[in-house]
C-alpha atoms as a PDB file:
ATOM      1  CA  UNK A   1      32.185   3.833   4.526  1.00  0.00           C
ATOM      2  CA  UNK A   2      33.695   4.546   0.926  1.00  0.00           C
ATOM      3  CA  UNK A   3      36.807   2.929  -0.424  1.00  0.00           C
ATOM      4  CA  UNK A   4      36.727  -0.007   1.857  1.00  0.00           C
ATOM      5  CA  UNK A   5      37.123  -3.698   0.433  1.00  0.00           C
ATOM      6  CA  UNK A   6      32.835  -5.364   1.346  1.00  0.00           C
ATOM      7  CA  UNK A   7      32.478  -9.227   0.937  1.00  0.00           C
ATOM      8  CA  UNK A   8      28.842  -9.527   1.698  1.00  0.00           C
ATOM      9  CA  UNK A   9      25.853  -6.881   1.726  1.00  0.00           C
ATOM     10  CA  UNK A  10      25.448  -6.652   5.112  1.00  0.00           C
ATOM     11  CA  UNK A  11      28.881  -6.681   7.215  1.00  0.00           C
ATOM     12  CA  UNK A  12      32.270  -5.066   6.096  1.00  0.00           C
ATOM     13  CA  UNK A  13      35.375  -6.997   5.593  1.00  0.00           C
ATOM     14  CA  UNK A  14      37.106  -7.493   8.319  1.00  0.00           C
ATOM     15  CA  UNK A  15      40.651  -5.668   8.226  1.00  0.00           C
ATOM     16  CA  UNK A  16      43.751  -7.816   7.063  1.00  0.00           C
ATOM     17  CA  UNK A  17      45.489  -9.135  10.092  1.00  0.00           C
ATOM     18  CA  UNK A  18      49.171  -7.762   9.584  1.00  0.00           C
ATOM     19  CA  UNK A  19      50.411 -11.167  11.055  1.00  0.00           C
ATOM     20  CA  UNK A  20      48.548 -14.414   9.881  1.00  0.00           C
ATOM     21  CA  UNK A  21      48.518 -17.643  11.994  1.00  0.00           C
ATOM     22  CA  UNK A  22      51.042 -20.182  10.456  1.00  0.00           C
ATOM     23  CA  UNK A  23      49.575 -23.107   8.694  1.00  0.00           C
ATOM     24  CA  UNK A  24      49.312 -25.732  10.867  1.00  0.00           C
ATOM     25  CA  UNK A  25      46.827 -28.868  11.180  1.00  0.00           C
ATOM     26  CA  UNK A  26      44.197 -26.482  13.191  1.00  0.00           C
ATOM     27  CA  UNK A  27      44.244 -23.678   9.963  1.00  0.00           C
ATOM     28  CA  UNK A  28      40.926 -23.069   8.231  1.00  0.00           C
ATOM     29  CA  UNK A  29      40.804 -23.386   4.923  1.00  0.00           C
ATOM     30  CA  UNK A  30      38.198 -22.918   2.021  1.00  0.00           C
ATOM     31  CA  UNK A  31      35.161 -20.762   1.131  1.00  0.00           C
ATOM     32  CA  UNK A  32      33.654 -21.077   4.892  1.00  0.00           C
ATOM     33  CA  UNK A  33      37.044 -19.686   6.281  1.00  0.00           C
ATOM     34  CA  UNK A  34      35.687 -16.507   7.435  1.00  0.00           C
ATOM     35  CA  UNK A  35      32.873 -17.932   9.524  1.00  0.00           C
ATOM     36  CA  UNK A  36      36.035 -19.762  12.259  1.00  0.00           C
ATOM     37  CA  UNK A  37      35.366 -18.540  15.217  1.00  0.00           C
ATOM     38  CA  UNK A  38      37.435 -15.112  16.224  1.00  0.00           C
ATOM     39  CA  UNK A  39      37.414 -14.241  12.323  1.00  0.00           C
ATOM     40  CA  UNK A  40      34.862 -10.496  13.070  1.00  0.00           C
ATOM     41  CA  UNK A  41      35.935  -8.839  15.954  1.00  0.00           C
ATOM     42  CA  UNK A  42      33.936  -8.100  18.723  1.00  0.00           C
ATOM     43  CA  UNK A  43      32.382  -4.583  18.802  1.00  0.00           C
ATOM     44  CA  UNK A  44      32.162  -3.608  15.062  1.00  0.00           C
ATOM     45  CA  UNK A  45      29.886  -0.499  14.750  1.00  0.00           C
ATOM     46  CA  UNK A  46      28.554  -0.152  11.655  1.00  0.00           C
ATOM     47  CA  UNK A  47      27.811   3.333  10.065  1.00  0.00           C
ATOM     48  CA  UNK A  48      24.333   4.499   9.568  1.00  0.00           C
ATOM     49  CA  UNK A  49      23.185   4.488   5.792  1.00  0.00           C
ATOM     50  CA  UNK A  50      22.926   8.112   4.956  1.00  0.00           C
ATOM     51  CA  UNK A  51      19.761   9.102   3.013  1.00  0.00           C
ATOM     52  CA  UNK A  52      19.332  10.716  -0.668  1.00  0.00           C
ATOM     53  CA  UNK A  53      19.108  13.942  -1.311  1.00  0.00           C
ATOM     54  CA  UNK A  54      14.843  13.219  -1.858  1.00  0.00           C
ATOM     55  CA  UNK A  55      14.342  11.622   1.122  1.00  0.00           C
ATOM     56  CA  UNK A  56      16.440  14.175   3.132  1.00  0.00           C
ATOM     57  CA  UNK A  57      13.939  16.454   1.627  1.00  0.00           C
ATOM     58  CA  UNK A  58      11.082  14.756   2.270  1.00  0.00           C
ATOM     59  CA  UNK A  59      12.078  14.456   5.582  1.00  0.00           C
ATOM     60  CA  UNK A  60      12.808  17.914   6.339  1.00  0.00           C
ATOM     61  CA  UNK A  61       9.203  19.064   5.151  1.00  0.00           C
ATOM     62  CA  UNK A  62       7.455  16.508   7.197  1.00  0.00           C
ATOM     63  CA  UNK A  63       9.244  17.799  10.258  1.00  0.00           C
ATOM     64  CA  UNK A  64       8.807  21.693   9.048  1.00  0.00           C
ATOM     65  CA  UNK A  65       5.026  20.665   7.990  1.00  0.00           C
ATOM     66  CA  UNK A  66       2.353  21.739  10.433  1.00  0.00           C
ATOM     67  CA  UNK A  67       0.120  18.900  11.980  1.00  0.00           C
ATOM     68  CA  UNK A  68      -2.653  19.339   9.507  1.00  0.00           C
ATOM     69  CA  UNK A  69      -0.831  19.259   6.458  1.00  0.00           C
ATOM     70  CA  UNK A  70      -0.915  15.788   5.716  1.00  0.00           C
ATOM     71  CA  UNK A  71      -4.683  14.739   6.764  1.00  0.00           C
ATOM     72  CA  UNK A  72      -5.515  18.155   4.515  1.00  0.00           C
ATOM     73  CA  UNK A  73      -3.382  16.544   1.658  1.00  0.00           C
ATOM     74  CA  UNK A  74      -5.298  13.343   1.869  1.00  0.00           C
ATOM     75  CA  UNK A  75      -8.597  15.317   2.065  1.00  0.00           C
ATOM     76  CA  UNK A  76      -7.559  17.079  -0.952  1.00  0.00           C
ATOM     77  CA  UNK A  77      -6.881  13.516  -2.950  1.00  0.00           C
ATOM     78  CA  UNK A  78     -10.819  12.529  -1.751  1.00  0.00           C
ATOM     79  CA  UNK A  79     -11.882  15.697  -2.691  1.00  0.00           C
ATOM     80  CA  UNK A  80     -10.442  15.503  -5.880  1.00  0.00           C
ATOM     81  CA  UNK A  81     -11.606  11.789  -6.684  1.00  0.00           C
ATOM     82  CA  UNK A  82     -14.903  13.287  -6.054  1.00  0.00           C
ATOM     83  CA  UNK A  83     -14.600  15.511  -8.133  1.00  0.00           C
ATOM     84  CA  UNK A  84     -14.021  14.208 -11.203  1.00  0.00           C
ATOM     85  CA  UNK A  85     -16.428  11.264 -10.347  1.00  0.00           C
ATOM     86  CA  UNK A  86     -19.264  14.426  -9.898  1.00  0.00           C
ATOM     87  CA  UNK A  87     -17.789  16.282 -13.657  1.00  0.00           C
ATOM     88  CA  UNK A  88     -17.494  13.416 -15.567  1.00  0.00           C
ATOM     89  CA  UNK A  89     -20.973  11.653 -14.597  1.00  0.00           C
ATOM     90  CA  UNK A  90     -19.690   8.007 -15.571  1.00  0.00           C
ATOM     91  CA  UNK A  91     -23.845   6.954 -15.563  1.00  0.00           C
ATOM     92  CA  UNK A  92     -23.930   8.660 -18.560  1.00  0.00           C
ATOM     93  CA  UNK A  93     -20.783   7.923 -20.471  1.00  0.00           C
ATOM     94  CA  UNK A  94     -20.195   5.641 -23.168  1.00  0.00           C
ATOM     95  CA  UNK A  95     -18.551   2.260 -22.115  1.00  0.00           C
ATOM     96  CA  UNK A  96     -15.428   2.389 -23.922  1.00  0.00           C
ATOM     97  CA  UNK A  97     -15.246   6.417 -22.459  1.00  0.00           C
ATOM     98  CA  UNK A  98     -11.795   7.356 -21.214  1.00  0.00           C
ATOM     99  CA  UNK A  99     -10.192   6.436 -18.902  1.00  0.00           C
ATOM    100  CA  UNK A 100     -12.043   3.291 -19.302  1.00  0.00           C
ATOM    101  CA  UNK A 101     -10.871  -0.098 -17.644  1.00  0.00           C
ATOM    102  CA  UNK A 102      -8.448  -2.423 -19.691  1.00  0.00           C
ATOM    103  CA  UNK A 103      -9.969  -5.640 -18.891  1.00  0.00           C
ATOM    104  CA  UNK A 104     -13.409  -4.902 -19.618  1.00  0.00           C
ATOM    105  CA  UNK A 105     -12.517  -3.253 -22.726  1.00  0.00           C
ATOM    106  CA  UNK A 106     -10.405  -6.309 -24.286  1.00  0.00           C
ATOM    107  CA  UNK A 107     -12.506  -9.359 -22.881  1.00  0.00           C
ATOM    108  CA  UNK A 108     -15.868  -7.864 -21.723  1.00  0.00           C
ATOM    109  CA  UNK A 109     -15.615  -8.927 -17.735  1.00  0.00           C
ATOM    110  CA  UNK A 110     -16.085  -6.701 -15.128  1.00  0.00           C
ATOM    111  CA  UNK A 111     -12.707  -6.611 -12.921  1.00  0.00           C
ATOM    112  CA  UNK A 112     -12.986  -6.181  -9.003  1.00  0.00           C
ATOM    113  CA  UNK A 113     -13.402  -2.227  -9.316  1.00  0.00           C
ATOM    114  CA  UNK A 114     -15.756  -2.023 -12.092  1.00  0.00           C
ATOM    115  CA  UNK A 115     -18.740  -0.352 -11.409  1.00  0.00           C
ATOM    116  CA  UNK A 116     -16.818   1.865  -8.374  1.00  0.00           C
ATOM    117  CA  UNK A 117     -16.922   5.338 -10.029  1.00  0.00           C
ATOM    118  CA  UNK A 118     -20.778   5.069 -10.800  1.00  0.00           C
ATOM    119  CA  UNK A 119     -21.349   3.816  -7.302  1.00  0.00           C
ATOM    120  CA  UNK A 120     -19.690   7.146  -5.779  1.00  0.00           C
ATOM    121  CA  UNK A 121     -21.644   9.136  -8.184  1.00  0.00           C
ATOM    122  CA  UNK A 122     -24.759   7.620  -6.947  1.00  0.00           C
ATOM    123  CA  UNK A 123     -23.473   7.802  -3.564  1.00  0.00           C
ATOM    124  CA  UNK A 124     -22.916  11.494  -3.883  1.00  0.00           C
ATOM    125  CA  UNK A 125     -26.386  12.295  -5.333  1.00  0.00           C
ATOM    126  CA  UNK A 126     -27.871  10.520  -1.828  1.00  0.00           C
ATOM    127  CA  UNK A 127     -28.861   7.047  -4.069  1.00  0.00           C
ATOM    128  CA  UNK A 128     -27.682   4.473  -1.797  1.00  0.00           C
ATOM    129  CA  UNK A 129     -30.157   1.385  -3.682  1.00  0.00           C
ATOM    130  CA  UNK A 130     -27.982   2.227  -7.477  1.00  0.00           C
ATOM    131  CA  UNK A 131     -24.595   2.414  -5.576  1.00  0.00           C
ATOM    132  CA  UNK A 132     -25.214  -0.611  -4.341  1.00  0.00           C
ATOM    133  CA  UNK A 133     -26.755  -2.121  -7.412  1.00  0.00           C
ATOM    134  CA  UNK A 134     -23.241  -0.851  -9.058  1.00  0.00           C
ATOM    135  CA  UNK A 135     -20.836  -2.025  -6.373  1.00  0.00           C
ATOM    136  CA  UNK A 136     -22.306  -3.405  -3.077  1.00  0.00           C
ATOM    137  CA  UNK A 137     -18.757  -3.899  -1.466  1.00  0.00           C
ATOM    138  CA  UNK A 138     -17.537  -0.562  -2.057  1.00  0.00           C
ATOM    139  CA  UNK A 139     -20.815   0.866  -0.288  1.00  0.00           C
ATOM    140  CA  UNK A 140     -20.658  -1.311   2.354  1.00  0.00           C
ATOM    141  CA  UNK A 141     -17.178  -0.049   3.262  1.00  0.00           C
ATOM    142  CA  UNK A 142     -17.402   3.336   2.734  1.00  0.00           C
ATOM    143  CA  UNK A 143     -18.821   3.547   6.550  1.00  0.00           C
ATOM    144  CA  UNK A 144     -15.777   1.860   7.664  1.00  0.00           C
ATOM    145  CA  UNK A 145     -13.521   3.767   5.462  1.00  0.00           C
ATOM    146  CA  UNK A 146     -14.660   7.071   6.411  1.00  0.00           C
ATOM    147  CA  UNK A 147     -14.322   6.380  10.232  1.00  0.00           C
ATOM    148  CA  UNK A 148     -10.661   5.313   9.648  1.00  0.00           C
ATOM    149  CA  UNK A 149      -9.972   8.647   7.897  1.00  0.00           C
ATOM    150  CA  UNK A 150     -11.836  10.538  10.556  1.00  0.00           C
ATOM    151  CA  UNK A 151     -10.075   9.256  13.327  1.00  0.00           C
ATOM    152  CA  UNK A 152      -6.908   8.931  12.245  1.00  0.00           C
ATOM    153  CA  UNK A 153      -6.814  12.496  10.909  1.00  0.00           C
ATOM    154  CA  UNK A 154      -8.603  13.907  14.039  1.00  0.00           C
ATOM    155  CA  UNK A 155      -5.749  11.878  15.919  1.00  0.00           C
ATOM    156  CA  UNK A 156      -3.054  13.649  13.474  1.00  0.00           C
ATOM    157  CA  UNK A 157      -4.143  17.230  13.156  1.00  0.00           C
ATOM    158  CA  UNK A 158      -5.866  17.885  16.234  1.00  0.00           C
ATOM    159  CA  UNK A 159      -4.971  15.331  19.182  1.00  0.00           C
ATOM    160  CA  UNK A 160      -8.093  13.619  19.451  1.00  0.00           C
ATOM    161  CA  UNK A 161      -8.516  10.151  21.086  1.00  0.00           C
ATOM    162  CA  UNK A 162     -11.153   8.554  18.916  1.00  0.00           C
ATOM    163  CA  UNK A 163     -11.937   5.105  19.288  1.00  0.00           C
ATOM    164  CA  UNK A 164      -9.985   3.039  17.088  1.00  0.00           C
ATOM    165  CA  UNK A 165     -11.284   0.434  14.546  1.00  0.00           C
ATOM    166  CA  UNK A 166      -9.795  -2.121  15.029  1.00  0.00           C
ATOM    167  CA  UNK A 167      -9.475  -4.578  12.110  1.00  0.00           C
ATOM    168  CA  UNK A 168      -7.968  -7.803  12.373  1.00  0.00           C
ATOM    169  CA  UNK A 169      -5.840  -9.850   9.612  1.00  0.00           C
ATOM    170  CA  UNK A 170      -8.414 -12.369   9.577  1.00  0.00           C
ATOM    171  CA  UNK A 171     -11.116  -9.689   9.369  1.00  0.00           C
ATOM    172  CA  UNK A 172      -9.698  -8.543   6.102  1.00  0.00           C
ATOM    173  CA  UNK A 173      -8.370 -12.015   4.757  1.00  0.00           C
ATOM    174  CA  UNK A 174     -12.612 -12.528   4.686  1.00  0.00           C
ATOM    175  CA  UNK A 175     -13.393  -9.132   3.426  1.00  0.00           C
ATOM    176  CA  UNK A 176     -10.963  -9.822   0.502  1.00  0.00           C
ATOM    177  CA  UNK A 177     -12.247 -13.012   0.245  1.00  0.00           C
ATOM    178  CA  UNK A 178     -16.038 -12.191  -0.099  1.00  0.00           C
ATOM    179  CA  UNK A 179     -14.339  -9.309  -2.805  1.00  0.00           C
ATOM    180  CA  UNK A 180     -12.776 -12.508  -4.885  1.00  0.00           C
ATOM    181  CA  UNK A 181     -16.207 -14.449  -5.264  1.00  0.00           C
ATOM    182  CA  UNK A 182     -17.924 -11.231  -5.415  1.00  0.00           C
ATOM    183  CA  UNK A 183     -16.071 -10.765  -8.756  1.00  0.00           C
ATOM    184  CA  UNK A 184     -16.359 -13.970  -9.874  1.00  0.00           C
ATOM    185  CA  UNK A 185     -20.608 -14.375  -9.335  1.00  0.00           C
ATOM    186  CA  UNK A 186     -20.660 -11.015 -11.291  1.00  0.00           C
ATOM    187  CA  UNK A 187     -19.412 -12.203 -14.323  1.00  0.00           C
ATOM    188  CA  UNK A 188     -21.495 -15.774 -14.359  1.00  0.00           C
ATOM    189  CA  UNK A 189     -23.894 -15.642 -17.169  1.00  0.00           C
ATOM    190  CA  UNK A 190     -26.739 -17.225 -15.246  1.00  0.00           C
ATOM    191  CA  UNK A 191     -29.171 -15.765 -13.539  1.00  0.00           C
ATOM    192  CA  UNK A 192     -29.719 -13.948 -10.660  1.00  0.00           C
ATOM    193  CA  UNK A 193     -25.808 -13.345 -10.994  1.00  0.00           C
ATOM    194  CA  UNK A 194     -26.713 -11.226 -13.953  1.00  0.00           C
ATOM    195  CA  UNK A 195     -28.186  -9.007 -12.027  1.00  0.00           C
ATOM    196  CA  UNK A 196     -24.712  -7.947 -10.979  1.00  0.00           C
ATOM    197  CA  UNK A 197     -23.476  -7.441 -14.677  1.00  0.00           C
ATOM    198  CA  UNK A 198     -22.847  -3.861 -14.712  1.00  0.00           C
END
């Protein structure tokens, strides 16, 4: 693999042939030379590219890692989104409060997101009408969000064969979609669209 002479990024040079055809009116000349039929031989194996020292390590815990580890790591990232959202009360915090979001801050608009930490907040405290009123898209996916976690961890960590949601591309071309004009009417300065400022 190391030391030998590579022309392109994916196939090895092919080895020098100790006796080259005389030139003759059937020769190939020029930068498309090595594409004349014959020029690779037939049944080049290629080596396997051999992982870095990280990935060989990440590899090795995921094997050594019971089935539960990674659905409890994910948990643990929820948990500790939730967390913070719960400690740091955003429905009370100043505007410009850190971490605050850099568009809002330098032009005033509220970006796709904005509004998402307060919605949790008021999710957690059992007030589905101000989640919504803060971000109606990211309450009306939590449902569908949650189920995904559920069963694919289920699947992972304990075998079970939940049923599936199945989400198509154009399913989430529309979602993402409905998100873009979503954050678009929120910032119109008209009303009822300022309804949505938050």
């Amino acid at each position: 693999m190391y030391g030998e002479r590579v022309t392109s990024v994916d196939r090895p040079a092919a080895a020098p042939d100790p006796h080259p055809p005389a030139a003759g009116p059937h020769a190939h000349h020029g930068p498309h030379a090595e594409h004349a039929p014959g020029a690779w031989p037939a049944g080049v194996a290629y080596p396997p590219v051999e992982p870095d020292r990280f990935t060989r390590l990440v590899l090795r815990l995921h094997a050594r890692a019971p089935r539960w580890a990674v659905p409890l790591a994910a948990l643990g990232c929820v948990g500790l989104g939730m967390a913070y959202a719960l400690l740091s009360d955003p429905t009370h915090s100043d505007p410009d409060a850190r971490p605050t979001c850099l568009l809002k801050l330098t032009t005033g608009l509220d970006c796709p997101g904005c509004g998402g930490t307060r919605a949790l907040w008021y999710v957690l405290h059992a007030d589905l009408p101000a989640a919504a009123r803060h971000h109606f898209l990211f309450v009306f996916s939590l449902p569908f969000l949650a189920w995904l976690f559920v069963s694919w961890a289920g699947n992972r960590a304990f075998g079970w064969r939940l049923p599936e949601l199945r989400i198509s591309p154009k399913v989430i071309g529309g979602f993402l979609a409905l998100w873009l004009a979503f954050s678009v009417a929120r910032n119109l300065p008209w009303a009822p669209f300022t309804s949505l400022y938050v």
